[in-house]
N, C-alpha and C. Protein backbone atom coordinates (compact mmCIF):
# COMPACT_ATOMS: atom_id res chain seq x y z
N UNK A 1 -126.60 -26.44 -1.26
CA UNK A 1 -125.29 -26.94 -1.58
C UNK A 1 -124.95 -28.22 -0.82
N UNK A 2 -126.06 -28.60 0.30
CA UNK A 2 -125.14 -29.65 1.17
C UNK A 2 -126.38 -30.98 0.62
N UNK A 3 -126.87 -30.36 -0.86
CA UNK A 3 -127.74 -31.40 -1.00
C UNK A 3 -126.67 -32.72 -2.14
N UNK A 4 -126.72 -33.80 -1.71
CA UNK A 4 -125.74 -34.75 -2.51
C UNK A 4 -126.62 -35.12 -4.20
N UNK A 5 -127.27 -34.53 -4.32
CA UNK A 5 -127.64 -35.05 -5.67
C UNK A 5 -127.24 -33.45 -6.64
N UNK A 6 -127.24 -32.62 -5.52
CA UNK A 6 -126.03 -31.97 -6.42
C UNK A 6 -125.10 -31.44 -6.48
N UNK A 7 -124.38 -32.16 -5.40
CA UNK A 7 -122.79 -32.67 -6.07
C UNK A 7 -122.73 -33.55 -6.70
N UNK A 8 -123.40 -34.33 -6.66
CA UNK A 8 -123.11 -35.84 -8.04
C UNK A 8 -123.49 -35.12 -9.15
N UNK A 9 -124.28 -34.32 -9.38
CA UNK A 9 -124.37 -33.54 -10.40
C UNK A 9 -123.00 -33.06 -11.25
N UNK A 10 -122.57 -31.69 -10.21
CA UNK A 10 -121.41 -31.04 -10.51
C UNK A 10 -120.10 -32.47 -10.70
N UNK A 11 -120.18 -33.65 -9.98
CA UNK A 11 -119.29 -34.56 -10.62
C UNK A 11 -119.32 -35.02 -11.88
N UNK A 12 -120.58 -35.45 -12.06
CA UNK A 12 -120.66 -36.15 -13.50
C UNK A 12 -120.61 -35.15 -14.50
N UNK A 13 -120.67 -33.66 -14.51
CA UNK A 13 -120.51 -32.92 -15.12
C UNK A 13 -118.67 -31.91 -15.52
N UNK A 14 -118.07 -32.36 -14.19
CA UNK A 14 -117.10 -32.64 -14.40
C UNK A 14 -116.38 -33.78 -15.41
N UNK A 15 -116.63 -34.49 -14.93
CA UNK A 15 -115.86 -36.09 -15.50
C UNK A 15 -117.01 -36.30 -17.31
N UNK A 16 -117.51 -35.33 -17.44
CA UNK A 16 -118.06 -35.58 -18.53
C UNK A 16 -117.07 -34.11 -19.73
N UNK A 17 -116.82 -33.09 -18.61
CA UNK A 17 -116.05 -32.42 -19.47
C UNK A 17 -114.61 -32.65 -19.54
N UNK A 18 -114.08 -33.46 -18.32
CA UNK A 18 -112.70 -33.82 -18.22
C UNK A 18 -112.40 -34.79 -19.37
N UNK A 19 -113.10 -36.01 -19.39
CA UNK A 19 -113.17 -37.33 -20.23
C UNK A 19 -113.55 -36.63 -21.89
N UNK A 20 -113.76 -35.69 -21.79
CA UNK A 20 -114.21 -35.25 -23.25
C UNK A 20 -112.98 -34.32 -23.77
N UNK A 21 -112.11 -33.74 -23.00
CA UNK A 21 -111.18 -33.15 -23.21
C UNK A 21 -110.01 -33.98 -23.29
N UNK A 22 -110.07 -34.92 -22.46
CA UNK A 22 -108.84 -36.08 -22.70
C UNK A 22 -109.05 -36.99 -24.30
N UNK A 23 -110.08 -37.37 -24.13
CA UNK A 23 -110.24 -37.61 -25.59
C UNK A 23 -110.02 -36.84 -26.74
N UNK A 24 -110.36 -35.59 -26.90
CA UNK A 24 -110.29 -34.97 -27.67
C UNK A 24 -108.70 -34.87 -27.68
N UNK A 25 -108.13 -34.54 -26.66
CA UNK A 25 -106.14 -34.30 -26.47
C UNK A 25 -105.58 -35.36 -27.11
N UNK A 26 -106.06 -36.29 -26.58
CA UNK A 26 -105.55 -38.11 -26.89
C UNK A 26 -105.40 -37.83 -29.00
N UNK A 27 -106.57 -37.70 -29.65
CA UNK A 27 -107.16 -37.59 -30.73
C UNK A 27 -106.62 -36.71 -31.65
N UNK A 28 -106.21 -35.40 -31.28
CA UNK A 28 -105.04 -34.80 -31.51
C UNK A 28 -104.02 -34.76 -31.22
N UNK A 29 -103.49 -35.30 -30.33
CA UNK A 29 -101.89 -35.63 -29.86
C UNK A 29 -101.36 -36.84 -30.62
N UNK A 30 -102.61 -37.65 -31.45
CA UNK A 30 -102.15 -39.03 -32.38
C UNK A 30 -101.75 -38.34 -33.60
N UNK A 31 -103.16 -37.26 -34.29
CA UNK A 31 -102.88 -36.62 -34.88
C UNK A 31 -101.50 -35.77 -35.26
N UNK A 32 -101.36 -35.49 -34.62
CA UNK A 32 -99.69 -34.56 -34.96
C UNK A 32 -98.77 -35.10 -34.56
N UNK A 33 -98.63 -36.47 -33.95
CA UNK A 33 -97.19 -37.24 -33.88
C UNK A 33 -97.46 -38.01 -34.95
N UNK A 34 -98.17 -38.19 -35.87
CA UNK A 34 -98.43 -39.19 -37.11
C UNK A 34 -97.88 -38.65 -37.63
N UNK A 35 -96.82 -40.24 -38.41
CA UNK A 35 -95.68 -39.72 -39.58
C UNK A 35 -96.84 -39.18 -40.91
N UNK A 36 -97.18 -37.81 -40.98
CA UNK A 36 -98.20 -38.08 -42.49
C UNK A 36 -97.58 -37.44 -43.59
N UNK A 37 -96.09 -37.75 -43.74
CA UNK A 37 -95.44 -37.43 -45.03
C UNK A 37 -95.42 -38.29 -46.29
N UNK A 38 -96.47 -39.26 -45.72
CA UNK A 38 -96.68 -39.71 -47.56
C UNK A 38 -98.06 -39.39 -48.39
N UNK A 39 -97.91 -39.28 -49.32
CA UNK A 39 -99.55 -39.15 -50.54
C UNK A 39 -100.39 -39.62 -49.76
N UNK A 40 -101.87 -38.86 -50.35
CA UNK A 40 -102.56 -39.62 -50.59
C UNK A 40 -103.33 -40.74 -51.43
N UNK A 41 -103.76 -41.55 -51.07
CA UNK A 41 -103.28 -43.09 -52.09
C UNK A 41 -105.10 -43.49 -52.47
N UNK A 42 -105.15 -44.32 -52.96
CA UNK A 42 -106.37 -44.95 -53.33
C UNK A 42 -106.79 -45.72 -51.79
N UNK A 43 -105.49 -46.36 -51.24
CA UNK A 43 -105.54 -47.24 -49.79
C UNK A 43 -105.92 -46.09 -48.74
N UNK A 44 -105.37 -44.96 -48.80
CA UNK A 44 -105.55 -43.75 -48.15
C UNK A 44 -107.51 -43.28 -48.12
N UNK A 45 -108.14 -43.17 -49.19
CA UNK A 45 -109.57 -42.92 -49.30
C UNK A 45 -110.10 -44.23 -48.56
N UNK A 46 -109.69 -45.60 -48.48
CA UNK A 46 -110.34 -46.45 -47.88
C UNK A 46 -110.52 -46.84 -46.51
N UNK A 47 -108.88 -46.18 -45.65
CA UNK A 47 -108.75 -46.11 -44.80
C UNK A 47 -109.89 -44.91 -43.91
N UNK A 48 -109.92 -43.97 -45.03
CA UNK A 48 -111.07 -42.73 -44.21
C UNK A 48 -112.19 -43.61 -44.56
N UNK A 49 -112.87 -44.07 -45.22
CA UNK A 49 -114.15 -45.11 -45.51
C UNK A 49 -114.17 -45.46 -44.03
N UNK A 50 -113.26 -46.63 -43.63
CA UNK A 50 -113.42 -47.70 -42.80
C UNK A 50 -113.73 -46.72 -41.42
N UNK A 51 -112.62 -45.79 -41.40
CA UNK A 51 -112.97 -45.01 -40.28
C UNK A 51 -113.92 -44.37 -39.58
N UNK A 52 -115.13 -43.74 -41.43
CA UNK A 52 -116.08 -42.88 -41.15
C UNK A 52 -117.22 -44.36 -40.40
N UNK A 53 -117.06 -45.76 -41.11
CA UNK A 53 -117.76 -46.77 -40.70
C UNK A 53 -117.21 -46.77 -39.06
N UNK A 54 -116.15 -47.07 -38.59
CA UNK A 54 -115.90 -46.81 -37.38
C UNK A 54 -117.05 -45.65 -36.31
N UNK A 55 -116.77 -44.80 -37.34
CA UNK A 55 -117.34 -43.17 -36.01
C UNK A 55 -119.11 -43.68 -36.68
N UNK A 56 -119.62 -44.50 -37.37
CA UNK A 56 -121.19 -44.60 -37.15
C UNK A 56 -121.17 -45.35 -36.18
N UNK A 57 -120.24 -46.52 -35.78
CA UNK A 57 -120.43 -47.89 -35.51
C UNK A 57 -120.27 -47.13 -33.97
N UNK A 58 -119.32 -45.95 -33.74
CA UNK A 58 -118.99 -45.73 -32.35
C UNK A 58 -120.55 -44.62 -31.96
N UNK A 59 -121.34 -43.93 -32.92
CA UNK A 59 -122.07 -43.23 -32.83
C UNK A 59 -123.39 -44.05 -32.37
N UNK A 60 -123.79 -45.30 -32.49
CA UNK A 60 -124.58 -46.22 -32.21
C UNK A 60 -124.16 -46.80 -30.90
N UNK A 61 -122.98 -46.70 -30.50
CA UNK A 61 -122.49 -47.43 -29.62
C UNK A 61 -123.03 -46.15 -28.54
N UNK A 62 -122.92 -44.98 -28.89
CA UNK A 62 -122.79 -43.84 -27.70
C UNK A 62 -124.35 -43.80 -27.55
N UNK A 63 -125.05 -44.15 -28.33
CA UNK A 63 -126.65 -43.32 -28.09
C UNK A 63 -127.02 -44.58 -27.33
N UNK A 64 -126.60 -45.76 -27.43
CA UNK A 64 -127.18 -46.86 -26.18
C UNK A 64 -126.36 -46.41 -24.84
N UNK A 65 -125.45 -45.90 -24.89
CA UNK A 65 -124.35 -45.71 -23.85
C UNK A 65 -125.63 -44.50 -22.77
N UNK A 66 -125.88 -43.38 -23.61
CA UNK A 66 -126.49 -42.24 -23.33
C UNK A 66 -128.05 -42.72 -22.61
N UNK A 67 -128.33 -43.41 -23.37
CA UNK A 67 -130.06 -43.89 -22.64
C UNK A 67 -129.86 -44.72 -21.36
N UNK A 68 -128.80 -45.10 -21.13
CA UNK A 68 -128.46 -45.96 -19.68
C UNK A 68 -127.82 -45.08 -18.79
N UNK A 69 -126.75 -44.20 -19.03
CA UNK A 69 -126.53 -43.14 -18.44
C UNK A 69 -126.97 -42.66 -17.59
N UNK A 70 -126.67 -42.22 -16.28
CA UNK A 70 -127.68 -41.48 -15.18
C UNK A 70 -127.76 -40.22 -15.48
N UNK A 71 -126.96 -39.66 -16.34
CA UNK A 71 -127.01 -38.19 -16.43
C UNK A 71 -127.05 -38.22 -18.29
N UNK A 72 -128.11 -38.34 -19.18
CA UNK A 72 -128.40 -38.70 -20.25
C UNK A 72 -127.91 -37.17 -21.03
N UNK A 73 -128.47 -36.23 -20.32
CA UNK A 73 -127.85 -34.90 -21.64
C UNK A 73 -126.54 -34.87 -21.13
N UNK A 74 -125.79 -34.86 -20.20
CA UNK A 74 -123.88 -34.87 -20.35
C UNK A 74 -123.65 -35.41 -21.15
N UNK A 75 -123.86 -36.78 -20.97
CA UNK A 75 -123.13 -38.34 -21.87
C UNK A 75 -123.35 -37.76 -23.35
N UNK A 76 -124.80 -36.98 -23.67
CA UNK A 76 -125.17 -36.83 -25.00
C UNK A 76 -123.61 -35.88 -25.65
N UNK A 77 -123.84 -34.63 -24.91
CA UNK A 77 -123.04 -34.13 -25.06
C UNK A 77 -121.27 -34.47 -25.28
N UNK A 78 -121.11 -35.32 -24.51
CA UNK A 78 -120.11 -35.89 -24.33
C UNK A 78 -120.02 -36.90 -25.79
N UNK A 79 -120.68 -37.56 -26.06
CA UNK A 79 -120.78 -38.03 -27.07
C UNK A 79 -120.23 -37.47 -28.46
N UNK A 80 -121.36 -36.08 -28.62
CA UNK A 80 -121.24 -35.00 -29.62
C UNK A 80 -119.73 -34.83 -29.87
N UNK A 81 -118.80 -34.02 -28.69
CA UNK A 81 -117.61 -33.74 -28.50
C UNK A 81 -116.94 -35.11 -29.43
N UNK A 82 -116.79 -35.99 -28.70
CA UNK A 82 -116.31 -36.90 -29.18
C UNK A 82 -116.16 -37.40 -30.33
N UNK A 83 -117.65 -37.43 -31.04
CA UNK A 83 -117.48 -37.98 -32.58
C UNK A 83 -117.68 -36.78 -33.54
N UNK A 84 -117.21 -35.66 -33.03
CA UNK A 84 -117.62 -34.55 -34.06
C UNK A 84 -115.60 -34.53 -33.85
N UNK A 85 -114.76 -34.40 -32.95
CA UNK A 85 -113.03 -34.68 -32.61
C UNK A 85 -112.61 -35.52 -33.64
N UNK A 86 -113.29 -36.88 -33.27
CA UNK A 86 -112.97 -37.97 -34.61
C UNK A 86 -113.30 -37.84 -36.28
N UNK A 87 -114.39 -36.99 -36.40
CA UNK A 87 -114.79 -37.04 -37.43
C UNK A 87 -113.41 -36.13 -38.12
N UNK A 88 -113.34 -34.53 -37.49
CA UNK A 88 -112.39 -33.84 -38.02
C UNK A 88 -111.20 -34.35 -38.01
N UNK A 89 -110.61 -35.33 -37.16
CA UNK A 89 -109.60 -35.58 -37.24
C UNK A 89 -109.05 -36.55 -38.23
N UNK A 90 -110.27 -36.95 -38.63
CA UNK A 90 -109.89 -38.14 -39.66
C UNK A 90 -109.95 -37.69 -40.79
N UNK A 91 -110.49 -36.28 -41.64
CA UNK A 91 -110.40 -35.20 -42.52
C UNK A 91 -109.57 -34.92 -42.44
N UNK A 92 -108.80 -34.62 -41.18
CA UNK A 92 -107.39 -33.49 -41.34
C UNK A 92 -106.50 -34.25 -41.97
N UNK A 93 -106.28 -35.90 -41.34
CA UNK A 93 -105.54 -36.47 -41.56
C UNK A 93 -105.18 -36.42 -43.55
N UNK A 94 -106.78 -37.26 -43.78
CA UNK A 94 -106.70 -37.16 -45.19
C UNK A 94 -106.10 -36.24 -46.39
N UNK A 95 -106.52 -34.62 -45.40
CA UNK A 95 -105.79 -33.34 -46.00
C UNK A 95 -104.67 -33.36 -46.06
N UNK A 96 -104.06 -34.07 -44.81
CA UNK A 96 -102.47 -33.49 -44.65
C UNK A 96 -101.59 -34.33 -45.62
N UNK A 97 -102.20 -36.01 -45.75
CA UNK A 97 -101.61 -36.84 -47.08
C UNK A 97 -102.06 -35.80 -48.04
N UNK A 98 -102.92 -35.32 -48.86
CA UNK A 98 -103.62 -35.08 -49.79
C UNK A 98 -102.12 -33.72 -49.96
N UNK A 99 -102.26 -32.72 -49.09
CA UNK A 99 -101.38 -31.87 -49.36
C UNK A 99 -100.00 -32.11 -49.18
N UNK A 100 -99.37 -33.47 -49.60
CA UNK A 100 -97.98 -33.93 -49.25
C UNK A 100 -97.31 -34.64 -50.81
N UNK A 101 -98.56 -34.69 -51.46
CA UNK A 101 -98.28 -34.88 -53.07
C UNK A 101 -97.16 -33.90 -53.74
N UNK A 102 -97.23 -34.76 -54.59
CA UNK A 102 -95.91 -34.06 -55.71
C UNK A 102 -96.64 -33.14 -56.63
N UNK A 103 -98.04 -32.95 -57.19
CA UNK A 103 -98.77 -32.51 -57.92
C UNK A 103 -99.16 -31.37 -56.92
N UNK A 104 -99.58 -30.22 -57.23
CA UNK A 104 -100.14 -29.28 -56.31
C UNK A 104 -101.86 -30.34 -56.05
N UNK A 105 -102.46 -29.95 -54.57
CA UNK A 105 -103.89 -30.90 -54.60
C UNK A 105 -104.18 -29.40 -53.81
N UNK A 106 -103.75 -28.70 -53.33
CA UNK A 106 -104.28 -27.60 -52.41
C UNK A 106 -103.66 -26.58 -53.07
N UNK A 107 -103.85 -24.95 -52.72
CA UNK A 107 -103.34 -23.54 -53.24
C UNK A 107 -101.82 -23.49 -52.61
N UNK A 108 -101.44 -24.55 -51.35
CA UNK A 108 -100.53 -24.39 -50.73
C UNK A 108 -99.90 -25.80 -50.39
N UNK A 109 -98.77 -26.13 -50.01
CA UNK A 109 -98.36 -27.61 -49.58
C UNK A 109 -99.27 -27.29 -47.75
N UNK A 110 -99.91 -28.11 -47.60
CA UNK A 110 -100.99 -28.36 -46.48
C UNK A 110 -99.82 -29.05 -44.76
N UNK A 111 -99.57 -28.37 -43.69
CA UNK A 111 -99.35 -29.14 -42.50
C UNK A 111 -99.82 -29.57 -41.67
N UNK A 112 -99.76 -30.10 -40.54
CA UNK A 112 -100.76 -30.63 -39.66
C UNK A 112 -101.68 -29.40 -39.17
N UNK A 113 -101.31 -28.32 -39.03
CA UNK A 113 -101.79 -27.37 -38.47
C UNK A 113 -102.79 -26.93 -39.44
N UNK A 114 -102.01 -26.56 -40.52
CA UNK A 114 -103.35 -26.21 -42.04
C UNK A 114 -104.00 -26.92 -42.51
N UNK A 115 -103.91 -28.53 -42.20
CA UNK A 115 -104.57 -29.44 -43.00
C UNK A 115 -106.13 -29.67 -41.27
N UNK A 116 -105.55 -29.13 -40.20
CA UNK A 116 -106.94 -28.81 -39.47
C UNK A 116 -107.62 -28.13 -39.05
N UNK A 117 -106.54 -27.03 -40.17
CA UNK A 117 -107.65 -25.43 -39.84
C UNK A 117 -108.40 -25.70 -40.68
N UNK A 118 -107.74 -26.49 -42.06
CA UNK A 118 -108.95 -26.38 -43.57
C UNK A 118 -109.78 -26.68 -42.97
N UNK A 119 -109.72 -28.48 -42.42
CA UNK A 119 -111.11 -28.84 -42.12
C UNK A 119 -111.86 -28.10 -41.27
N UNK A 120 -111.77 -27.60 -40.11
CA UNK A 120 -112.34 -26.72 -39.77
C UNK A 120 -113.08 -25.67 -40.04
N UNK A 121 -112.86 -25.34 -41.14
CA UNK A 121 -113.15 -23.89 -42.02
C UNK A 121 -114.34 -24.29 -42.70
N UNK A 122 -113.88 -25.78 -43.32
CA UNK A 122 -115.18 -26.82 -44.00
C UNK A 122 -115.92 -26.85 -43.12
N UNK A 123 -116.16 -27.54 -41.74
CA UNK A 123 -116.75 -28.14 -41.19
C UNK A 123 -117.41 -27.14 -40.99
N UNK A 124 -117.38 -25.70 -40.20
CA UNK A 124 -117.85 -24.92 -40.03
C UNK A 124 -118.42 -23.73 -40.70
N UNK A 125 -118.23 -24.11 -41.95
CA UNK A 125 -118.88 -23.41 -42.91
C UNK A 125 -118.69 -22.04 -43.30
N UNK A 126 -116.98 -21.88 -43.06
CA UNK A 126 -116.21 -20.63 -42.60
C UNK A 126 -116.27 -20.14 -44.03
N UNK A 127 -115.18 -21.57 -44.77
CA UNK A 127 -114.44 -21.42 -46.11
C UNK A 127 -113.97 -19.64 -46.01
N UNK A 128 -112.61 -19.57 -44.94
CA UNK A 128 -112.29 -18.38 -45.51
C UNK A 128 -111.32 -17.92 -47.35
N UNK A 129 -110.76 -18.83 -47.77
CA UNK A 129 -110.69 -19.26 -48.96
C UNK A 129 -108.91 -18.62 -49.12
N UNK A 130 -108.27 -18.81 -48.06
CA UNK A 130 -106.71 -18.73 -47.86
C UNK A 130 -106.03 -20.47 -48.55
N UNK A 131 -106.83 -21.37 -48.16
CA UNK A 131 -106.56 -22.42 -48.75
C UNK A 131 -107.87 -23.27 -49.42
N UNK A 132 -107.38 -23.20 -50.74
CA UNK A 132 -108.35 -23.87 -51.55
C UNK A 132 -108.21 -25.35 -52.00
N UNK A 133 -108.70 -26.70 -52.45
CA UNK A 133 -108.66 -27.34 -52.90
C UNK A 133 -108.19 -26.96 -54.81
N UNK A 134 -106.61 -27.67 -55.49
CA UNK A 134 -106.98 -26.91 -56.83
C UNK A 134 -106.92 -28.09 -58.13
N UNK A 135 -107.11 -29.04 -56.93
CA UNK A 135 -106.81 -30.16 -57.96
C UNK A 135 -108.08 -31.18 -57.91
N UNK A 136 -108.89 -32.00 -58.86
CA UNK A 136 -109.71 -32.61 -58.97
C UNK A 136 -109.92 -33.64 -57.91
N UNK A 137 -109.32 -34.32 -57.36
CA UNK A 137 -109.63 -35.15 -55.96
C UNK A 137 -109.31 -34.64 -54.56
N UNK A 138 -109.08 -33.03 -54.45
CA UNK A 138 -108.92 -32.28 -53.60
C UNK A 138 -110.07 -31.89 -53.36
N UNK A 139 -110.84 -31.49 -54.74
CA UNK A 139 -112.15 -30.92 -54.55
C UNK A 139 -113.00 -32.17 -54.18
N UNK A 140 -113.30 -33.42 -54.67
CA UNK A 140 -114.00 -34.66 -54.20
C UNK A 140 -113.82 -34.73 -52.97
N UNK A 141 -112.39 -34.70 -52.68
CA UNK A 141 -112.39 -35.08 -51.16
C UNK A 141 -113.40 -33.97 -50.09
N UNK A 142 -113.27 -32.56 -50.36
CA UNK A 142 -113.99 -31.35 -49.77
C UNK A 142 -115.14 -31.51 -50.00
N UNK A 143 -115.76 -31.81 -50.69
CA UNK A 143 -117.27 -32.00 -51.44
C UNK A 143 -117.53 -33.30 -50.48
N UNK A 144 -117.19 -34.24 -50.30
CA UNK A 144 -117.26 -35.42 -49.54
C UNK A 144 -117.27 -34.89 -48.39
N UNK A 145 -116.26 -33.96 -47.54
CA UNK A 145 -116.35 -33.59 -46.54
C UNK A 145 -117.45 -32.94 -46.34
N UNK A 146 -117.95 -31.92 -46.98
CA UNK A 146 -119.54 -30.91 -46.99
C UNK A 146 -120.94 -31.58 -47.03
N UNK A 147 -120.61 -33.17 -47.87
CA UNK A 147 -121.99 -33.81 -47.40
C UNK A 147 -121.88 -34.39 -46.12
N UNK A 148 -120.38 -34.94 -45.80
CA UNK A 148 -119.98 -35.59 -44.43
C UNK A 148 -120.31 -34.60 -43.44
N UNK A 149 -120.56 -33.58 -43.07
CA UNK A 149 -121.00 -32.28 -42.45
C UNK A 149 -121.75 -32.13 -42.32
N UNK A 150 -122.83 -32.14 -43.65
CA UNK A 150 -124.59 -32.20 -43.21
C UNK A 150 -124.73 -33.32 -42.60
N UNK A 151 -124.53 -34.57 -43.01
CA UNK A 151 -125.29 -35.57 -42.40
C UNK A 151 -124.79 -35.80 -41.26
N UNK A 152 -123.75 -35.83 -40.94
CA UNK A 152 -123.09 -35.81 -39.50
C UNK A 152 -123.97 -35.15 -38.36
N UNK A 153 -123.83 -34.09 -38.72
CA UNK A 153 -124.25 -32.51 -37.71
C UNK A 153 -125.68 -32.91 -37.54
N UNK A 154 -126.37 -33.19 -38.62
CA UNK A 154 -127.79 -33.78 -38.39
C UNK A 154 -128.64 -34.83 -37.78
N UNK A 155 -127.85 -35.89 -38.58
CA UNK A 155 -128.13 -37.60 -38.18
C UNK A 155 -127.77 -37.92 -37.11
N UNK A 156 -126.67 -37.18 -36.44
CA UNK A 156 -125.80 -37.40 -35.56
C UNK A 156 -126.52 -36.82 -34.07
N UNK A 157 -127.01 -35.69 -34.26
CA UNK A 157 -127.56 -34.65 -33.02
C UNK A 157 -129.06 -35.40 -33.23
N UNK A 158 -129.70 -35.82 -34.63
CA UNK A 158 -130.91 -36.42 -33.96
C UNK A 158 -130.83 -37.59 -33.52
N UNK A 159 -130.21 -38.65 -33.41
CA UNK A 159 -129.65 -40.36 -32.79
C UNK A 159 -129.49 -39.83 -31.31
N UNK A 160 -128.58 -38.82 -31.26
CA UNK A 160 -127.82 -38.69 -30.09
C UNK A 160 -129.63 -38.00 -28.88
N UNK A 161 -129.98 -36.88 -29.99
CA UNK A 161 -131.08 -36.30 -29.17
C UNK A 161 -132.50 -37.57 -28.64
N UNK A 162 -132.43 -38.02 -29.47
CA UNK A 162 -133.44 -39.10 -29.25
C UNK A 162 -133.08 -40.20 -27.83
N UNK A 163 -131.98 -40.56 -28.27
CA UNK A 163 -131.43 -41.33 -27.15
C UNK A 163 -131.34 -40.43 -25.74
N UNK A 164 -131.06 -39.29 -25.76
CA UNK A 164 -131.09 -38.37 -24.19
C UNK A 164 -132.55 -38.59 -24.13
N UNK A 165 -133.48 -37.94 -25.29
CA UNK A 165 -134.82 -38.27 -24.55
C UNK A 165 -135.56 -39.47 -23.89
N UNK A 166 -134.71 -40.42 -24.77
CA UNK A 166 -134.97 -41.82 -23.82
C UNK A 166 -134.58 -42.37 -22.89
N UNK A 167 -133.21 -41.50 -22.99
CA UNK A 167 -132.57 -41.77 -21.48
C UNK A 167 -133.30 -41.06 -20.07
N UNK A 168 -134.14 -39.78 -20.45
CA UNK A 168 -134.16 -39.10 -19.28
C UNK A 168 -135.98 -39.90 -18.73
N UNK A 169 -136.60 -40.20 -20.01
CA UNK A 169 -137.78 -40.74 -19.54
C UNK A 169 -137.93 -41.97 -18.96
N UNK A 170 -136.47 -42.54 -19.36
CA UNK A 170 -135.85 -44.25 -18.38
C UNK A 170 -135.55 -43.83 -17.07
N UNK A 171 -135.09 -42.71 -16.85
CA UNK A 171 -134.75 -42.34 -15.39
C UNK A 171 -135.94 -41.39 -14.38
N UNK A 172 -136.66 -40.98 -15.45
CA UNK A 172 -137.50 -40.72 -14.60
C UNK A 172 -138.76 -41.26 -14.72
N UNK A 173 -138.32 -43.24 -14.87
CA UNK A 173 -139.79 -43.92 -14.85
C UNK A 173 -140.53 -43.88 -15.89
N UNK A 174 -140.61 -42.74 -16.97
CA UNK A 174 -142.01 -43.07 -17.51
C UNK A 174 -142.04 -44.12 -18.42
C-alpha cells in the first residue's frame, strides 16, 4: 500500500470514474432542462445526423486520447461511458420531439423520462413493449436506432479496444 504506483493507480481510477459520471450528469442534466415541447421536424432528423457525426468525430478523438494515456484501459473505458451517454442521449432527445406530435408517433405521448427509458429498452435489447413506436417514422427512427446499436456497440468497443492495446504496448515500450 505504501507503494506510489499504486496510489496513482487508485487516482486515475478514481478521476476516470468521477470525470465519467460528471459527464454523464452534465449530459443528462442538458437533457431534461431542454425545452423539447416541439415536433419532430425534417431539421430535427438532421440535427441527430450531425450529432451522430459529432459522437464518431469525438469517438476518433478518444481512441488517440486512450493510446497516449498512462492508464490506456480506464481512459478506454472512460471513453465507452461517455459516447455510449451521448449516443442515448441524443435518441432520447429525438423520441421526446417524436412523442410531442399532434399525430400519435408512439402507443403513448412520450416524456423525458419515457422517451429514455424507450431508448434504453432499444439500446439494450430489452424492448419490453409498454411503449411501442405506431406510426411510420417512429418505426424508421427505432430501426435506425437498432442498426445505430449494432454498429456502435461494435465499431465502437473495437476502435476503442485496439487503441488500449496500443496504448498499453506504447507504455510498456514494445
Amino acid at each position: 500500500m505504501d507503494d506510489p504506483s499504486w496510489w496513482e493507480g487508485r487516482r486515475l481510477g478514481l478521476w476516470t470514474v468521477l470525470r465519467s459520471g460528471l459527464t454523464t450528469a452534465f449530459l443528462l442534466a442538458a437533457y431534461f432542462v431542454a425545452p423539447l415541447d416541439k415536433t419532430f421536424t425534417a431539421f430535427s432528423g438532421v440535427v441527430l445526423g450531425a450529432v451522430l457525426a459529432v459522437l464518431a468525430g469525438v469517438v476518433g478523438w478518444q481512441a488517440r486520447a486512450i493510446v497516449r494515456h498512462p492508464a490506456p484501459r480506464l481512459r478506454a473505458v472512460e471513453a465507452l461511458m461517455t459516447s455510449a451517454a451521448l449516443f442515448v442521449v441524443a435518441f432520447s432527445t429525438s423520441y421526446c420531439l417524436m412523442g410531442n406530435g399532434a399525430s400519435p408517433e408512439f402507443s403513448e405521448r412520450l416524456s423525458h423520462v419515457d422517451a429514455l427509458y424507450f431508448t434504453m429498452t432499444v439500446f439494450s435489447s430489452v424492448g419490453f413493449g409498454d411503449i411501442v413506436p405506431v406510426s411510420q417514422a417512429a418505426r424508421v427512427l427505432t430501426t435506425v436506432q437498432m442498426a445505430g446499436d449494432l454498429v456502435f456497440l461494435g465499431l465502437t468497443a473495437k476502435v476503442f479496444l485496439e487503441a488500449m492495446r496500443r496504448g498499453v504496448e506504447r507504455r510498456e515500450g514494445r
